[in-house]
N, C-alpha and C. Protein backbone atom coordinates (compact mmCIF):
# COMPACT_ATOMS: atom_id res chain seq x y z
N UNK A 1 15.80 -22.80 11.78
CA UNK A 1 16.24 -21.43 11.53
C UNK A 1 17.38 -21.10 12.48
N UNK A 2 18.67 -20.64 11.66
CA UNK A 2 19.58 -20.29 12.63
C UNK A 2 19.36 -18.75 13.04
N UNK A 3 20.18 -19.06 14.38
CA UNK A 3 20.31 -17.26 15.06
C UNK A 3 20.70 -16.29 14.18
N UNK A 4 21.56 -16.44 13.00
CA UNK A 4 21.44 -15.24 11.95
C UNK A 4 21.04 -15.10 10.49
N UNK A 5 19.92 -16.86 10.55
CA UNK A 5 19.12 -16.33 9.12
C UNK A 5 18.29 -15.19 8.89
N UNK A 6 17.77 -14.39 10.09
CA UNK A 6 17.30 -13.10 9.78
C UNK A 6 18.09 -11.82 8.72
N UNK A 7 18.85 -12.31 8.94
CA UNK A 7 19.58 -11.02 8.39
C UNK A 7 20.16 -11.73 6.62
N UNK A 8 19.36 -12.93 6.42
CA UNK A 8 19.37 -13.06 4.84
C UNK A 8 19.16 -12.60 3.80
N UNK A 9 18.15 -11.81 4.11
CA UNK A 9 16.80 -11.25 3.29
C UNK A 9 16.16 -11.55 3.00
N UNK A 10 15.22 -11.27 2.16
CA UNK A 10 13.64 -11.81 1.19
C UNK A 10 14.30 -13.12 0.30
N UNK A 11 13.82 -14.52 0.34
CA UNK A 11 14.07 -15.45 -0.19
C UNK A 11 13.55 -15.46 -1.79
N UNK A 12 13.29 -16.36 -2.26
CA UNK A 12 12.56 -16.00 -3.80
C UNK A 12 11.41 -17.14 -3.52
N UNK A 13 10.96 -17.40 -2.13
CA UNK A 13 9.46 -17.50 -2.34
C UNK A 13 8.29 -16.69 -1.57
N UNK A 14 7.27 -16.78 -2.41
CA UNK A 14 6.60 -16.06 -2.01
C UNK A 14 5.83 -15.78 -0.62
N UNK A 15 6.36 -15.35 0.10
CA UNK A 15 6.04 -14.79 1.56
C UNK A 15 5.31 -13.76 1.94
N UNK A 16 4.64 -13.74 3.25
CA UNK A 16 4.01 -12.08 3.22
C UNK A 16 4.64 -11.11 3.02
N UNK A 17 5.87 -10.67 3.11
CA UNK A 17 6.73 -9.55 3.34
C UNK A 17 6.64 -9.55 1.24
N UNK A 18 6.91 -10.28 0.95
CA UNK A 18 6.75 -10.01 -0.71
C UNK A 18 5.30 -9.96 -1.26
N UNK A 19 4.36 -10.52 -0.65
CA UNK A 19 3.13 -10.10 -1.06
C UNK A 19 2.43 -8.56 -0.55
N UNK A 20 3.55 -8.21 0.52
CA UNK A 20 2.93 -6.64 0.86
C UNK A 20 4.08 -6.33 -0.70
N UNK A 21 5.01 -5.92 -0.70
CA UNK A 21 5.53 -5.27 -1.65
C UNK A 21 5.02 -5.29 -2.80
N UNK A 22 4.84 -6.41 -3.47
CA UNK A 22 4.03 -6.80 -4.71
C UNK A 22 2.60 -5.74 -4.78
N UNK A 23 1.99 -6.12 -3.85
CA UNK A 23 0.47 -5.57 -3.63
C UNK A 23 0.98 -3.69 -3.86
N UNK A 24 1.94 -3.42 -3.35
CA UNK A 24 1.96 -1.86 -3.47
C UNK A 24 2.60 -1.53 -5.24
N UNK A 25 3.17 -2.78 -5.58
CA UNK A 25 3.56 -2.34 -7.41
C UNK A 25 2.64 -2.49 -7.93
N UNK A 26 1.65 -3.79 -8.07
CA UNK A 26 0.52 -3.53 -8.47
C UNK A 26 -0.59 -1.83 -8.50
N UNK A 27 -0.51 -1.60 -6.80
CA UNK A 27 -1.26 -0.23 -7.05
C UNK A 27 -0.95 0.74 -7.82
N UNK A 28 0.49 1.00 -7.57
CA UNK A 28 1.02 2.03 -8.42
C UNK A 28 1.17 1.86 -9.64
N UNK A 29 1.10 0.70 -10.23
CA UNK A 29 0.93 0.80 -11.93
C UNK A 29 -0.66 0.51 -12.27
N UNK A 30 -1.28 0.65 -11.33
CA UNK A 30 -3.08 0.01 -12.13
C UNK A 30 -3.26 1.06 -13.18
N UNK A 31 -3.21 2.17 -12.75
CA UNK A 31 -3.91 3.63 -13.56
C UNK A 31 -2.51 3.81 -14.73
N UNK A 32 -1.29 3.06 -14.77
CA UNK A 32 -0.84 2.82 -15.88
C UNK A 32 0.22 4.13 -16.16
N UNK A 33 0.07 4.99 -14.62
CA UNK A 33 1.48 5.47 -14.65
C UNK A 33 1.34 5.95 -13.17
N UNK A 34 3.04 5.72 -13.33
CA UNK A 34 3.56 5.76 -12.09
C UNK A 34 4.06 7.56 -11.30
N UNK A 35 2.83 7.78 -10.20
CA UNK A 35 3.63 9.30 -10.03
C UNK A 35 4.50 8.95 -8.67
N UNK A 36 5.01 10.69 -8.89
CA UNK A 36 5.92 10.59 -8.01
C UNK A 36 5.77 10.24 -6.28
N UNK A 37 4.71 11.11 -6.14
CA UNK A 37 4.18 10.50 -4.98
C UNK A 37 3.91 8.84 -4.32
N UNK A 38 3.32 8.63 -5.46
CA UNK A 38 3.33 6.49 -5.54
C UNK A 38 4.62 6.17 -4.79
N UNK A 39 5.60 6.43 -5.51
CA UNK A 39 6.82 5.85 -5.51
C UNK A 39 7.12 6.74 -3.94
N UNK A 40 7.20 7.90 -3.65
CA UNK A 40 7.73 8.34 -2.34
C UNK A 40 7.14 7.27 -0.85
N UNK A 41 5.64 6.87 -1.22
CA UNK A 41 4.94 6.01 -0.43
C UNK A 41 5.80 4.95 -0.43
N UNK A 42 6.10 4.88 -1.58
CA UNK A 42 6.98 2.85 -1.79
C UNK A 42 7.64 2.96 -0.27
N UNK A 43 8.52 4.20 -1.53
CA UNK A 43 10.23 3.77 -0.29
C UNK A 43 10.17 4.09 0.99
N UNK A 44 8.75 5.01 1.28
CA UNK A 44 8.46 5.12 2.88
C UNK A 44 8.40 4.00 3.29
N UNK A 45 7.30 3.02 2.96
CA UNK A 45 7.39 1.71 3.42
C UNK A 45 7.66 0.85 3.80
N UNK A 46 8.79 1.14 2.84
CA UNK A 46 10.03 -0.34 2.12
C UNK A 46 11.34 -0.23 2.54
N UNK A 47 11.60 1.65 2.06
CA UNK A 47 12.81 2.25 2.08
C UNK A 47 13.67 1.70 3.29
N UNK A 48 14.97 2.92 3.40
CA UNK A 48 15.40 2.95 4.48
C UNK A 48 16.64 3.86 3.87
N UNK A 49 17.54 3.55 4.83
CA UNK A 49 19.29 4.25 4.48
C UNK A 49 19.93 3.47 4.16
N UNK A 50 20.41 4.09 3.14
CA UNK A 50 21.52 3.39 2.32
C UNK A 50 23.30 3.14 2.93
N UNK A 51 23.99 2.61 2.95
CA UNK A 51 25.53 2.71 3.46
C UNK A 51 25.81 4.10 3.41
N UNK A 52 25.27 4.60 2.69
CA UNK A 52 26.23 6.40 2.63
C UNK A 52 24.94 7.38 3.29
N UNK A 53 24.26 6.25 3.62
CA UNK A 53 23.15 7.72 5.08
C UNK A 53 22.17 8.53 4.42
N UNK A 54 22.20 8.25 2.80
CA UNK A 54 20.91 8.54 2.21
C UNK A 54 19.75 8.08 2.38
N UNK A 55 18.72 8.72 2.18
CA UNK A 55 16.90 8.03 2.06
C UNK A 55 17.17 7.10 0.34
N UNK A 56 16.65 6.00 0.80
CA UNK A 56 16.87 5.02 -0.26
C UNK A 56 16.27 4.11 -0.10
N UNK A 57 16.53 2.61 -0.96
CA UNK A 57 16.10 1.56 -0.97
C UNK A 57 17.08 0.78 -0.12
N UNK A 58 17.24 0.08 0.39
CA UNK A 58 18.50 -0.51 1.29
C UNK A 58 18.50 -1.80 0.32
N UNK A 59 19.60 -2.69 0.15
CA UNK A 59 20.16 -3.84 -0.68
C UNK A 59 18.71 -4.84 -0.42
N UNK A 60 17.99 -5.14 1.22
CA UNK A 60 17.75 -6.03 1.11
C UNK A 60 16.15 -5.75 0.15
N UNK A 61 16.08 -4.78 0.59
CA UNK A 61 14.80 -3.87 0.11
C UNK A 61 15.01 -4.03 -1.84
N UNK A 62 15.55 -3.72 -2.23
CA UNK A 62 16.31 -3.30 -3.52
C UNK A 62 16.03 -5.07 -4.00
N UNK A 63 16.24 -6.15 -3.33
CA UNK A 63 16.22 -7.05 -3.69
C UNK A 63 14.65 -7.54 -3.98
N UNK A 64 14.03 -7.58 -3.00
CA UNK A 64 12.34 -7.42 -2.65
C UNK A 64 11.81 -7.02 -3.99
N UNK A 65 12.28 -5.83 -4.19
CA UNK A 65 11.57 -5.03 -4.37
C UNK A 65 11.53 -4.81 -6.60
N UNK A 66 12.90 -5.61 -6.61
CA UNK A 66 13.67 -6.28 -8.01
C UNK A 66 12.57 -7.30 -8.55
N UNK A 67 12.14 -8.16 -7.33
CA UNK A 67 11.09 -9.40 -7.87
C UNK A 67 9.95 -8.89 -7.76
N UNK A 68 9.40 -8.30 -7.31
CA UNK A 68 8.26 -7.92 -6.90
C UNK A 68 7.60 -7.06 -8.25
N UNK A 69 8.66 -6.50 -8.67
CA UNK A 69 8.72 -5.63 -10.32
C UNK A 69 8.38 -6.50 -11.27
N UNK A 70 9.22 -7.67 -11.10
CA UNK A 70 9.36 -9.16 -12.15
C UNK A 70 8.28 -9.84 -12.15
N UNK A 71 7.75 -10.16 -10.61
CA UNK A 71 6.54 -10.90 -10.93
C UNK A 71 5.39 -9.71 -11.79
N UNK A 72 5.17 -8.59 -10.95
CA UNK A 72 4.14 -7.88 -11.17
C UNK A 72 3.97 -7.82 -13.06
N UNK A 73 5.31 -8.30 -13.63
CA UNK A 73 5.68 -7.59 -15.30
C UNK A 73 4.79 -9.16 -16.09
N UNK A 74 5.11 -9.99 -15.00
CA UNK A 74 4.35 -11.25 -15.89
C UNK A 74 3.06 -11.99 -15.32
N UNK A 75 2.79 -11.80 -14.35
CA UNK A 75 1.54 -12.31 -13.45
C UNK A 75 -0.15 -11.08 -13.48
N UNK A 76 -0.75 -11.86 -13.20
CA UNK A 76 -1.96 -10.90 -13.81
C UNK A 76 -2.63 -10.84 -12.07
N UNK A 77 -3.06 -9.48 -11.58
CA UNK A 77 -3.51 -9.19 -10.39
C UNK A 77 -4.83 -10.52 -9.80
N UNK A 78 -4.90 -10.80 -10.79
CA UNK A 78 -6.02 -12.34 -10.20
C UNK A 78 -4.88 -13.24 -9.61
N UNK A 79 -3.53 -13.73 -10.11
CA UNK A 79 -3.01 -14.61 -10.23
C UNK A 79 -2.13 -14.10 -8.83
N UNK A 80 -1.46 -12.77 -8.44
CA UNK A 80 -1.36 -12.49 -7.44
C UNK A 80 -1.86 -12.93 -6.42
N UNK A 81 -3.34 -12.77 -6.66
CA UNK A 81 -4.59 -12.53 -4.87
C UNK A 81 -4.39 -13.99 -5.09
N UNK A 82 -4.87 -15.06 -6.20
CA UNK A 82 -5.07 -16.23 -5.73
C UNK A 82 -3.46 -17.06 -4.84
N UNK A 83 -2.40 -16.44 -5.14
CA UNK A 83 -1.23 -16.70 -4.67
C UNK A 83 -1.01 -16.30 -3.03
N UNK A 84 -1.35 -15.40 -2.81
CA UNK A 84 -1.16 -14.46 -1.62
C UNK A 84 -2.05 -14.71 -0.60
N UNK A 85 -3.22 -15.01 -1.36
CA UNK A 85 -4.37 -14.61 -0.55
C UNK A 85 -4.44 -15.73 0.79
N UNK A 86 -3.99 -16.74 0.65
CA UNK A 86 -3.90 -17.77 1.80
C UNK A 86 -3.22 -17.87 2.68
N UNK A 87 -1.66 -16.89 2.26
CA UNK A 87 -0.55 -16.91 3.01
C UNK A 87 -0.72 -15.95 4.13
N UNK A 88 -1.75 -15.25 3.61
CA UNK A 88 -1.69 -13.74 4.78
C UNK A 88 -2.86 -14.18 6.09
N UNK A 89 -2.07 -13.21 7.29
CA UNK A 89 -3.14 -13.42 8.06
C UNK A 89 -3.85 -12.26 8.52
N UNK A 90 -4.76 -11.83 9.17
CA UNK A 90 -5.98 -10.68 8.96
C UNK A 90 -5.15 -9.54 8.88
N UNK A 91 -4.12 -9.82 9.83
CA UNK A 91 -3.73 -8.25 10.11
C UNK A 91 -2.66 -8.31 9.03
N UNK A 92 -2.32 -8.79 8.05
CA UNK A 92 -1.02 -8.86 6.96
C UNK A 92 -2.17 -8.17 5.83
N UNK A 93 -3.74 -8.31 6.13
CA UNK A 93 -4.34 -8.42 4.70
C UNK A 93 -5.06 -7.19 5.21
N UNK A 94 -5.20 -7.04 6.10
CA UNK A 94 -5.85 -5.13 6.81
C UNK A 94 -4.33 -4.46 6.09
N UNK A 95 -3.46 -4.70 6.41
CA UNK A 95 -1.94 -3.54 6.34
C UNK A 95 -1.81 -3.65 4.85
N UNK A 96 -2.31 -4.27 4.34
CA UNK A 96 -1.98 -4.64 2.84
C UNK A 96 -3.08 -3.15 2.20
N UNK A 97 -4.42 -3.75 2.85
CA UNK A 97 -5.17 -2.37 2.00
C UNK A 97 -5.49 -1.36 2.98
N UNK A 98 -4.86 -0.95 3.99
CA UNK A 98 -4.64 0.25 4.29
C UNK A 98 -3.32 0.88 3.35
N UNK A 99 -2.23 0.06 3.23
CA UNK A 99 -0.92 0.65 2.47
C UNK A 99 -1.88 0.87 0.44
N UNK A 100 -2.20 -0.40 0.22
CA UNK A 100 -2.46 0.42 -0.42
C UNK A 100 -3.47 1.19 -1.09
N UNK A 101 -4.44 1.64 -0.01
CA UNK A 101 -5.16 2.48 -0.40
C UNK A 101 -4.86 4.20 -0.19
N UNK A 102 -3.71 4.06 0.74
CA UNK A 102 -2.93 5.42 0.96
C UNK A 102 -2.06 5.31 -0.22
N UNK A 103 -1.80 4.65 -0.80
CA UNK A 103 -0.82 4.71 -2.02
C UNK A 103 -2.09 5.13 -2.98
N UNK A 104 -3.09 4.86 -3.41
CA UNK A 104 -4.05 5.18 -4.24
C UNK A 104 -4.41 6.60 -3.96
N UNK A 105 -4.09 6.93 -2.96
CA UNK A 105 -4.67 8.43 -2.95
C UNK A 105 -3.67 9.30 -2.84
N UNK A 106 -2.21 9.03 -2.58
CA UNK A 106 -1.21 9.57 -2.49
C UNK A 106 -0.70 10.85 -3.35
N UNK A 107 -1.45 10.92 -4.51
CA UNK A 107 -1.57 11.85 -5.41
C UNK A 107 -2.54 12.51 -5.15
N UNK A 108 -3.75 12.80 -4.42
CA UNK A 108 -4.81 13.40 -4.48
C UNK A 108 -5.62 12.41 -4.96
N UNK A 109 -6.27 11.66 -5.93
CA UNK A 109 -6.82 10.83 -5.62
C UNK A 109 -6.95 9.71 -6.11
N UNK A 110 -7.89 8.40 -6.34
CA UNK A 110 -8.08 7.69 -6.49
C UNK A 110 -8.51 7.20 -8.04
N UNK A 111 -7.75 6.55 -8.89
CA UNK A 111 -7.83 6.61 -10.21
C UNK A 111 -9.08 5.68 -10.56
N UNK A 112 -10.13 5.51 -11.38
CA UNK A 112 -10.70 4.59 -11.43
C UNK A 112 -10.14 2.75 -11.51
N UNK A 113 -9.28 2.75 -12.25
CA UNK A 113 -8.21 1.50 -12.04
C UNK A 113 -7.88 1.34 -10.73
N UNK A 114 -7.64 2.38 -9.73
CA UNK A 114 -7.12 2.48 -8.25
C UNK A 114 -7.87 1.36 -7.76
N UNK A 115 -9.26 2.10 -7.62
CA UNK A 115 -10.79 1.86 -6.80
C UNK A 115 -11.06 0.35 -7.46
N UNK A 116 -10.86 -0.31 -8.80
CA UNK A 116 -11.23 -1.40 -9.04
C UNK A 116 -10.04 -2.70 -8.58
N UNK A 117 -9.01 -2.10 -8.07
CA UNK A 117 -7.95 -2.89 -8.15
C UNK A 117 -7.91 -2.90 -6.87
N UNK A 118 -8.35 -1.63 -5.94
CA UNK A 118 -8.71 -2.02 -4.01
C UNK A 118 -9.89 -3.18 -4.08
N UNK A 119 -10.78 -2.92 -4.81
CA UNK A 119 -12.12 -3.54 -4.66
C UNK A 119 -11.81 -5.32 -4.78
N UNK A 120 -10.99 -5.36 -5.45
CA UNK A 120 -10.43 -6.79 -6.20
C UNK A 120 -9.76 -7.10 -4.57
N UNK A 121 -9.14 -6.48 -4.26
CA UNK A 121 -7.93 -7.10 -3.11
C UNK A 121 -9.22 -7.68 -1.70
N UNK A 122 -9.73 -6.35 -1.81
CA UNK A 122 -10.48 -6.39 -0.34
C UNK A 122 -11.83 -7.28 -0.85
N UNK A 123 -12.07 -7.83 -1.88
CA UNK A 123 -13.14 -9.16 -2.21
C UNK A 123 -12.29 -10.16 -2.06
N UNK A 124 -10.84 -10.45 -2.61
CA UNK A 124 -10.23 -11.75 -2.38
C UNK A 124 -9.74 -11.82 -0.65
N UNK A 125 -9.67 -10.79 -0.07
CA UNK A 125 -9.40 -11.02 1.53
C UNK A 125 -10.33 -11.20 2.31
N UNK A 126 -11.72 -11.08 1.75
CA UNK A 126 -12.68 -11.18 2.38
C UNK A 126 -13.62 -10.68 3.42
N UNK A 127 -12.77 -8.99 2.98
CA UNK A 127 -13.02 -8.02 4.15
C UNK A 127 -14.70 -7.16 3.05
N UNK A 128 -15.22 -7.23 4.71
CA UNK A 128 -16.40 -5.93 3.76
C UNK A 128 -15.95 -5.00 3.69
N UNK A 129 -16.94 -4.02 2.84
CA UNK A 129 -16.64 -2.72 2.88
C UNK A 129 -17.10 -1.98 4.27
N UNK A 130 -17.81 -2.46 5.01
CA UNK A 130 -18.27 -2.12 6.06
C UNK A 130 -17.06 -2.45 7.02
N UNK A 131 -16.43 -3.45 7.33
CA UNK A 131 -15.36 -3.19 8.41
C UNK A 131 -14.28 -2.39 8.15
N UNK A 132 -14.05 -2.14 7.09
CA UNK A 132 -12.75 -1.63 6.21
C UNK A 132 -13.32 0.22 6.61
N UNK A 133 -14.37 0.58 6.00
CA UNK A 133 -14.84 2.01 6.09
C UNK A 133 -14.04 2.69 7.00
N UNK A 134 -13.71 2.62 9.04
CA UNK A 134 -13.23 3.55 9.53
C UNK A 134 -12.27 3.64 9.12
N UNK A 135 -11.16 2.80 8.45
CA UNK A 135 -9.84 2.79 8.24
C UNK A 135 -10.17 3.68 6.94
N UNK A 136 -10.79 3.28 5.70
CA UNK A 136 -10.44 4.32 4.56
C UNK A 136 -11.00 5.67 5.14
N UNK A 137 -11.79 6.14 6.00
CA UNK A 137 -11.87 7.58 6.47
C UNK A 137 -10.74 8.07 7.23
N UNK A 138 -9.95 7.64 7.92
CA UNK A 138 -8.61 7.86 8.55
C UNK A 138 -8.07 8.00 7.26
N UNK A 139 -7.96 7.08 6.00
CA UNK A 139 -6.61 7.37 5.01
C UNK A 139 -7.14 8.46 4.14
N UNK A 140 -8.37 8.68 4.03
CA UNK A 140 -9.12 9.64 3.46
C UNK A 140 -8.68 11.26 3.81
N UNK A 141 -9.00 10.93 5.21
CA UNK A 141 -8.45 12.54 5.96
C UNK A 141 -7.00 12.80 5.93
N UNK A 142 -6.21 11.73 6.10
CA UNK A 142 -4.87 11.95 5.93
C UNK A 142 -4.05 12.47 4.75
N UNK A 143 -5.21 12.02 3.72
CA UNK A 143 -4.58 12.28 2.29
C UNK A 143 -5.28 14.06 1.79
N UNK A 144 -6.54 14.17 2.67
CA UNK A 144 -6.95 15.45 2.05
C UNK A 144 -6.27 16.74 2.76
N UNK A 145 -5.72 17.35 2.08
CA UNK A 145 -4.46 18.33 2.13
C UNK A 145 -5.42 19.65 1.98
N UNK A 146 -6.27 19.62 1.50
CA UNK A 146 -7.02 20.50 1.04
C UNK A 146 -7.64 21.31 2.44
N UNK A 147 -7.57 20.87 3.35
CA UNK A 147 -8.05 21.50 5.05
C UNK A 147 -6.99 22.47 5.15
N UNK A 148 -6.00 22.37 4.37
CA UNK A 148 -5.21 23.53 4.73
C UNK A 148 -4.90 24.43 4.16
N UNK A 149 -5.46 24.57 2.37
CA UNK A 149 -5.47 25.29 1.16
C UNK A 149 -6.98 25.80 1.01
N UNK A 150 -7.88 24.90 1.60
CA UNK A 150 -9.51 25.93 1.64
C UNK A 150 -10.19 26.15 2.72
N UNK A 151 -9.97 27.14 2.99
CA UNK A 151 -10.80 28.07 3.96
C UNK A 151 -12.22 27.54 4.53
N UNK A 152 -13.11 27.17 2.78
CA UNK A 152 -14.41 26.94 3.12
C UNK A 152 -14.41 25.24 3.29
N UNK A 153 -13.43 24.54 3.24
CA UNK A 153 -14.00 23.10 3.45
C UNK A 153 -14.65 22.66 4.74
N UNK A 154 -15.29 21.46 4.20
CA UNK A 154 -16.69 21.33 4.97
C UNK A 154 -15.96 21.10 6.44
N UNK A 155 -14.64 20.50 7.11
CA UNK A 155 -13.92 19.91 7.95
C UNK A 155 -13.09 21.17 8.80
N UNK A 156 -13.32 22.51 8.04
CA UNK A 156 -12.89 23.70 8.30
C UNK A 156 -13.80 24.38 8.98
N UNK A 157 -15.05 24.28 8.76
CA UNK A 157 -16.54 24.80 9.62
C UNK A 157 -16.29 24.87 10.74
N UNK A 158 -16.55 26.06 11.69
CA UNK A 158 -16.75 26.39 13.10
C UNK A 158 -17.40 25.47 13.96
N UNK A 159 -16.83 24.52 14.60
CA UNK A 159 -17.89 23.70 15.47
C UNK A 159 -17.66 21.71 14.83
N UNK A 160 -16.97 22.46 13.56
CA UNK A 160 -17.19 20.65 13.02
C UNK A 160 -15.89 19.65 13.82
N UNK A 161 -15.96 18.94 14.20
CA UNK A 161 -15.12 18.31 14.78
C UNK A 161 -14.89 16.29 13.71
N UNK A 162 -13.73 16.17 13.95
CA UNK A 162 -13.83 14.80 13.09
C UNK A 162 -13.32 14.00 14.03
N UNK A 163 -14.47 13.02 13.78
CA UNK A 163 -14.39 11.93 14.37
C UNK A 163 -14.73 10.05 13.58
N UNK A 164 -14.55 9.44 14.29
CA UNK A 164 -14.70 7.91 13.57
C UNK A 164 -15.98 7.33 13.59
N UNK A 165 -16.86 6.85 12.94
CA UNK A 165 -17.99 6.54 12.52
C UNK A 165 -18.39 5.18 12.59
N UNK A 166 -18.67 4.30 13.76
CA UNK A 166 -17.64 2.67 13.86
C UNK A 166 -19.83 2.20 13.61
């Protein structure tokens, strides 16, 4: 590797940096449409600034993010995990379903396609649901907006305090 193959970009094989991207097109099309929110998560992710100083996709991103569309249009989410699933290492396959289980709820909530298509990822990574739990209560609370639109929610109670449940 030379001193400035970094700055190549995403190659056209499959690497972790394309199996996180992939893994987040998959989420956002399971439930079979794409909202707006989904997509704001993407380009948080992914995004960046464009040459003219906009919030955007940046070229190398744009490239990523071109195949990642392509595979997702012809490969079936089994054929993904069995692809991916070896290349990653714990903490590539924790960031994978923390991203996208905040992408699953990013709308408010979790589509039934969402929940079967986390369930699929986090059985082929080999994570329980038991180590995974404090993390989906962190993405849980982060996503519920509702602490600040209802008065009576249960997290709104005099005295309730939130905390992690390990």
């Amino acid at each position: 590797m030379g001193l400035f193959d970094m700055f190549k970009g995403d190659t056209d094989e499959v690497t972790p940096h394309f199996a996180f991207a992939t893994s987040l097109i998959y989420m956002i099309g399971a439930d079979g449409k794409v909202e707006n929110e989904e997509v704001g998560q993407l380009l948080a992710v992914l995004g960046g600034e464009d040459s003219g100083g906009s919030i955007g996709v940046g070229a190398q991103n744009k490239k990523l993010l071109d195949r990642a569309f392509r595979y997702q249009q012809s490969h079936s989410d089994d054929e993904l995990l069995a692809e991916i699933t070896p290349l990653l290492t714990d903490a590539q396959k924790m960031c994978i379903l923390a991203n996208i289980l905040d992408s699953s709820l990013s709308d408010g909530e979790a589509a039934p396609e969402e929940q079967v298509l986390f369930n699929k990822f986090l059985n082929a990574f080999g994570i329980s649901e038991e180590r995974f739990q404090p993390f989906f209560e962190v993405i849980v609370m982060k996503n519920d907006r509702s602490v600040f639109t209802n008065a009576e929610h249960p997290s709104n109670q005099p005295g309730h305090t939130v905390q992690l449940k390990l």
